[in-house]
C-alpha atoms as a PDB file:
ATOM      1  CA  UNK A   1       0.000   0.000   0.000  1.00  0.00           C
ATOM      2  CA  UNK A   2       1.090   3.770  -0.564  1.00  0.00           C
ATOM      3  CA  UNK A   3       1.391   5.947   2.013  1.00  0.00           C
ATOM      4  CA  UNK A   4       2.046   9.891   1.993  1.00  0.00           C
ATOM      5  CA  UNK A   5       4.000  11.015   4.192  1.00  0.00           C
ATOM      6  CA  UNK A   6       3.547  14.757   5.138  1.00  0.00           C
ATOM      7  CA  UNK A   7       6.587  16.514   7.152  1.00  0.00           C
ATOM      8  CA  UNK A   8       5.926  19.575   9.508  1.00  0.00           C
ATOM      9  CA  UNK A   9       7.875  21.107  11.587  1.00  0.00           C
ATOM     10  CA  UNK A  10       7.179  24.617  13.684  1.00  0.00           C
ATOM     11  CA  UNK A  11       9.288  27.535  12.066  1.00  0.00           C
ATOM     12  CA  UNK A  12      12.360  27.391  13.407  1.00  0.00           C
ATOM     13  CA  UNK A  13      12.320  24.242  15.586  1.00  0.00           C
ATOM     14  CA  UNK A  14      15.341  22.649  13.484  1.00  0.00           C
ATOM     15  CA  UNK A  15      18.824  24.033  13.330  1.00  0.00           C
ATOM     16  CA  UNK A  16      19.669  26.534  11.062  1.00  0.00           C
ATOM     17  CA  UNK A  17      20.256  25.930   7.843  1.00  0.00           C
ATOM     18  CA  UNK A  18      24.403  26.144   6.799  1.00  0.00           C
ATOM     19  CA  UNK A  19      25.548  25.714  10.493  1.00  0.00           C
ATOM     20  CA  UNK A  20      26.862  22.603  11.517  1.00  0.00           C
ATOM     21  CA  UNK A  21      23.779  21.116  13.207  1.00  0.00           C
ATOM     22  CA  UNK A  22      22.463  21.730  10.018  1.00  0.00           C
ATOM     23  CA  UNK A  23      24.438  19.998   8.126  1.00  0.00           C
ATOM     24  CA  UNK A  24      24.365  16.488  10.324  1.00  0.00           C
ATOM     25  CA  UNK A  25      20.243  16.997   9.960  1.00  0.00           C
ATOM     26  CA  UNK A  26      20.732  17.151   6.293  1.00  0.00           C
ATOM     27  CA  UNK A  27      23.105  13.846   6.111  1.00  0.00           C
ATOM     28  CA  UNK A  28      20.582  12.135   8.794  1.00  0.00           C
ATOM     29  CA  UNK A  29      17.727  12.810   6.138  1.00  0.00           C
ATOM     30  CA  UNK A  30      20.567  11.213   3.542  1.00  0.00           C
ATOM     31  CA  UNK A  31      20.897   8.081   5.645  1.00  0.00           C
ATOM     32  CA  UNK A  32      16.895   7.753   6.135  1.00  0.00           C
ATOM     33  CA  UNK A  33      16.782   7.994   2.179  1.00  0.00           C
ATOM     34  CA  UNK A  34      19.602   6.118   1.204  1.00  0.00           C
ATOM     35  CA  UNK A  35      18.321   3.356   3.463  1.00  0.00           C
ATOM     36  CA  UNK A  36      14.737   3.773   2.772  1.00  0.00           C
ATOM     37  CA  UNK A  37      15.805   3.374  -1.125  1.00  0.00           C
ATOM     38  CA  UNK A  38      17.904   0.009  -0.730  1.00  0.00           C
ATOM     39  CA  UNK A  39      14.688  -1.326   1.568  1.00  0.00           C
ATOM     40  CA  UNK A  40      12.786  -0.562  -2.286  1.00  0.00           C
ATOM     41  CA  UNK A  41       9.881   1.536  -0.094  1.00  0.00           C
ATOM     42  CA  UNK A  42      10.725   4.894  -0.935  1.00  0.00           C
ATOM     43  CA  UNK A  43       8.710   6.129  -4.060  1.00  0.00           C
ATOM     44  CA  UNK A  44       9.544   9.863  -4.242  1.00  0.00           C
ATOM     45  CA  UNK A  45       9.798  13.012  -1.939  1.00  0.00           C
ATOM     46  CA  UNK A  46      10.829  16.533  -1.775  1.00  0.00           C
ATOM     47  CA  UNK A  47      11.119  19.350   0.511  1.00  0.00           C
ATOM     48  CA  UNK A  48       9.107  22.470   0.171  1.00  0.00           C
ATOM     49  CA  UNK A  49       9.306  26.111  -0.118  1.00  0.00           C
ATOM     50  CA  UNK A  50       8.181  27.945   3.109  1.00  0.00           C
ATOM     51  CA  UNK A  51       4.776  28.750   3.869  1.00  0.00           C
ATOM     52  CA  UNK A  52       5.172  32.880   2.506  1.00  0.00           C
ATOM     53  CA  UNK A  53       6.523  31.320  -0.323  1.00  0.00           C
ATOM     54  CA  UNK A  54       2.934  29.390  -1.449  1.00  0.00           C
ATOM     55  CA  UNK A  55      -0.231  30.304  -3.229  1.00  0.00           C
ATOM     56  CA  UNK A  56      -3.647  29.428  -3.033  1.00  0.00           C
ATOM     57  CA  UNK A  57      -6.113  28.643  -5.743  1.00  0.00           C
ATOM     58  CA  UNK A  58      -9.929  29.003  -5.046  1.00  0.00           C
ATOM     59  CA  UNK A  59     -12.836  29.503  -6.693  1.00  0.00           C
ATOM     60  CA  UNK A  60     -15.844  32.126  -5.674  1.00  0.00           C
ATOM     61  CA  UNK A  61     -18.429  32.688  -7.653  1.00  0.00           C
ATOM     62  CA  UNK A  62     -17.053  31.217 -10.937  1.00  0.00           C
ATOM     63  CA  UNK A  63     -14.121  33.199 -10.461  1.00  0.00           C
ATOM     64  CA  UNK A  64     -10.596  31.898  -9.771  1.00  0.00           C
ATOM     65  CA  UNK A  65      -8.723  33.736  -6.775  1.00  0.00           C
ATOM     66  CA  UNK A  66      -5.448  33.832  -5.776  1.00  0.00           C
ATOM     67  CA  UNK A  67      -4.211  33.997  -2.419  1.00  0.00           C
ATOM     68  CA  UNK A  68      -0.759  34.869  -1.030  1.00  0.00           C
ATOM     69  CA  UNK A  69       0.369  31.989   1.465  1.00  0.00           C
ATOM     70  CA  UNK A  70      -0.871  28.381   2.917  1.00  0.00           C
ATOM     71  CA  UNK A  71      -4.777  27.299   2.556  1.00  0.00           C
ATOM     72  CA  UNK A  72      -4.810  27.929   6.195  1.00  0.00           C
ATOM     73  CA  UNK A  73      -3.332  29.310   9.868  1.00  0.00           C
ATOM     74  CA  UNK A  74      -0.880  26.793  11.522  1.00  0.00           C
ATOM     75  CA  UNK A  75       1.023  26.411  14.370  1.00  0.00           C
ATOM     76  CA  UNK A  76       3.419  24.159  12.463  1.00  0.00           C
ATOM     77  CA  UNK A  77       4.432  24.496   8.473  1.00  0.00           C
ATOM     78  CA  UNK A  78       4.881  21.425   6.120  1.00  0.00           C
ATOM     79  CA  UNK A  79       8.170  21.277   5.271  1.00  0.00           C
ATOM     80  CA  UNK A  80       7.972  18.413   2.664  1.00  0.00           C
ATOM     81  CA  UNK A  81       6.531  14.905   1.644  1.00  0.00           C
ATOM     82  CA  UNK A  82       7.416  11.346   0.923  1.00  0.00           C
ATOM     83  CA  UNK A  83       5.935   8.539  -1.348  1.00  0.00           C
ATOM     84  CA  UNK A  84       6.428   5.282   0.610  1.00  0.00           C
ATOM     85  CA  UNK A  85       5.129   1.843  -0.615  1.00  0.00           C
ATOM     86  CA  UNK A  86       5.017  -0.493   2.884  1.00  0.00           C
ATOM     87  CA  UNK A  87       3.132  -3.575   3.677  1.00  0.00           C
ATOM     88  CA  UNK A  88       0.699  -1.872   6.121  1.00  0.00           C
ATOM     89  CA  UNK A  89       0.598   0.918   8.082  1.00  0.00           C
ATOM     90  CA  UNK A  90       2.845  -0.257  10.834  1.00  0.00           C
ATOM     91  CA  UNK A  91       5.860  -0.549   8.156  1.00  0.00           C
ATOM     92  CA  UNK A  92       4.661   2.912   7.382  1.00  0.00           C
ATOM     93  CA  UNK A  93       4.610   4.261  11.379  1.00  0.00           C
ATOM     94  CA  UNK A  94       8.038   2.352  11.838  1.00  0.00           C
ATOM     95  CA  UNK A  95       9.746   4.216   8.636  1.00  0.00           C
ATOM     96  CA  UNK A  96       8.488   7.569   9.749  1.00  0.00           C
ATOM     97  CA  UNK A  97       9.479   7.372  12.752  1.00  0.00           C
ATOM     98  CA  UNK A  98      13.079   6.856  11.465  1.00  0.00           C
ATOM     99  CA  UNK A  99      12.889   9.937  10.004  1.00  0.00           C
ATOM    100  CA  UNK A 100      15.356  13.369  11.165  1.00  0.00           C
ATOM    101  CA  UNK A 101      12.117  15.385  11.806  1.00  0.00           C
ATOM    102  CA  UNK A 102      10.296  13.131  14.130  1.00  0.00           C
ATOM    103  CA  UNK A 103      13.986  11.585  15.381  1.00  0.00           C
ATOM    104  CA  UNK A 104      15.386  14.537  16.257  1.00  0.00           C
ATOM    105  CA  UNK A 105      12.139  15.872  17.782  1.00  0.00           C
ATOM    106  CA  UNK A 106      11.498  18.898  15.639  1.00  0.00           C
ATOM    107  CA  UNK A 107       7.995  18.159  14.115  1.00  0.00           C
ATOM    108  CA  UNK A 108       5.733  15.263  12.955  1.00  0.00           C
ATOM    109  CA  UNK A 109       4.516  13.551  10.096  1.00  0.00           C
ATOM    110  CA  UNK A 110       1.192  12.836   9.076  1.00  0.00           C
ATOM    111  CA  UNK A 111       0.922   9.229   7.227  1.00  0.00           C
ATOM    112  CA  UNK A 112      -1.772   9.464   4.525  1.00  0.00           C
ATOM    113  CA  UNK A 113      -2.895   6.144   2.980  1.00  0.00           C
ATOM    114  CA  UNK A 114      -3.144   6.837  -1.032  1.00  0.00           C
ATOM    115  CA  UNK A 115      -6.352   6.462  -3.089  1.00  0.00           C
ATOM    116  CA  UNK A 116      -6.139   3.540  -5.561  1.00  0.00           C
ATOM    117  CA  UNK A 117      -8.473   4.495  -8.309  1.00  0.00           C
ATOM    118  CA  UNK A 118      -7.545   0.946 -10.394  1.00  0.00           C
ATOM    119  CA  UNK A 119      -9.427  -1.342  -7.506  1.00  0.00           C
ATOM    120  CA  UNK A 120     -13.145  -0.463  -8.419  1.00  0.00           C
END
């Protein structure tokens, strides 16, 4: 089964980027892919821009409207998202929890089960 995994984090709560905390964080989130890769579950994945850094597309009225920033107010920002393929969702919940942000304590993940659309 697929599983999305969506990474957030509260602004700020890792180290920052270029020091040398930052740099271990970025080779632990090497390690989790690297590893995640030769176990064949990892299907694709990507950090994101920051949340000033988004639009938002709705529609009022018949009209399209664009809005500076996330769909909504948070506490916590995502930060990226995997594409895992694991037998069940405890595979899932033990991969994630390998993971730098949840690891190293500076956000969560939500685990999203995929829609298949080719089982009727």
């Amino acid at each position: 089964m697929k599983y999305t995994y969506i990474l957030v984090a509260k602004p700020g709560a890792g180290p920052v980027q270029g020091s040398d905390e930052w740099k271990d964080y970025a080779a632990a989130y090497g390690a989790w892919n690297e590893e995640a890769g030769k176990a064949g579950i990892l299907k694709g994945g990507e950090p994101v821009q920051p949340p000033e850094r988004a639009t938002t597309v709705r529609k009022h009225g018949g009209e399209i409207k664009l809005h500076d920033g996330p769909f909504a107010e948070t506490k916590e920002n995502i930060i990226g998202w995997y594409l895992v393929e694991c037998d069940d969702l405890d595979e899932a919940i033990k991969w994630a929890s390998k993971l730098p942000v949840v690891d190293l304590g500076f956000g969560a993940i939500e685990i999203r089960p995929t829609v298949d659309f080719s089982k009727g």
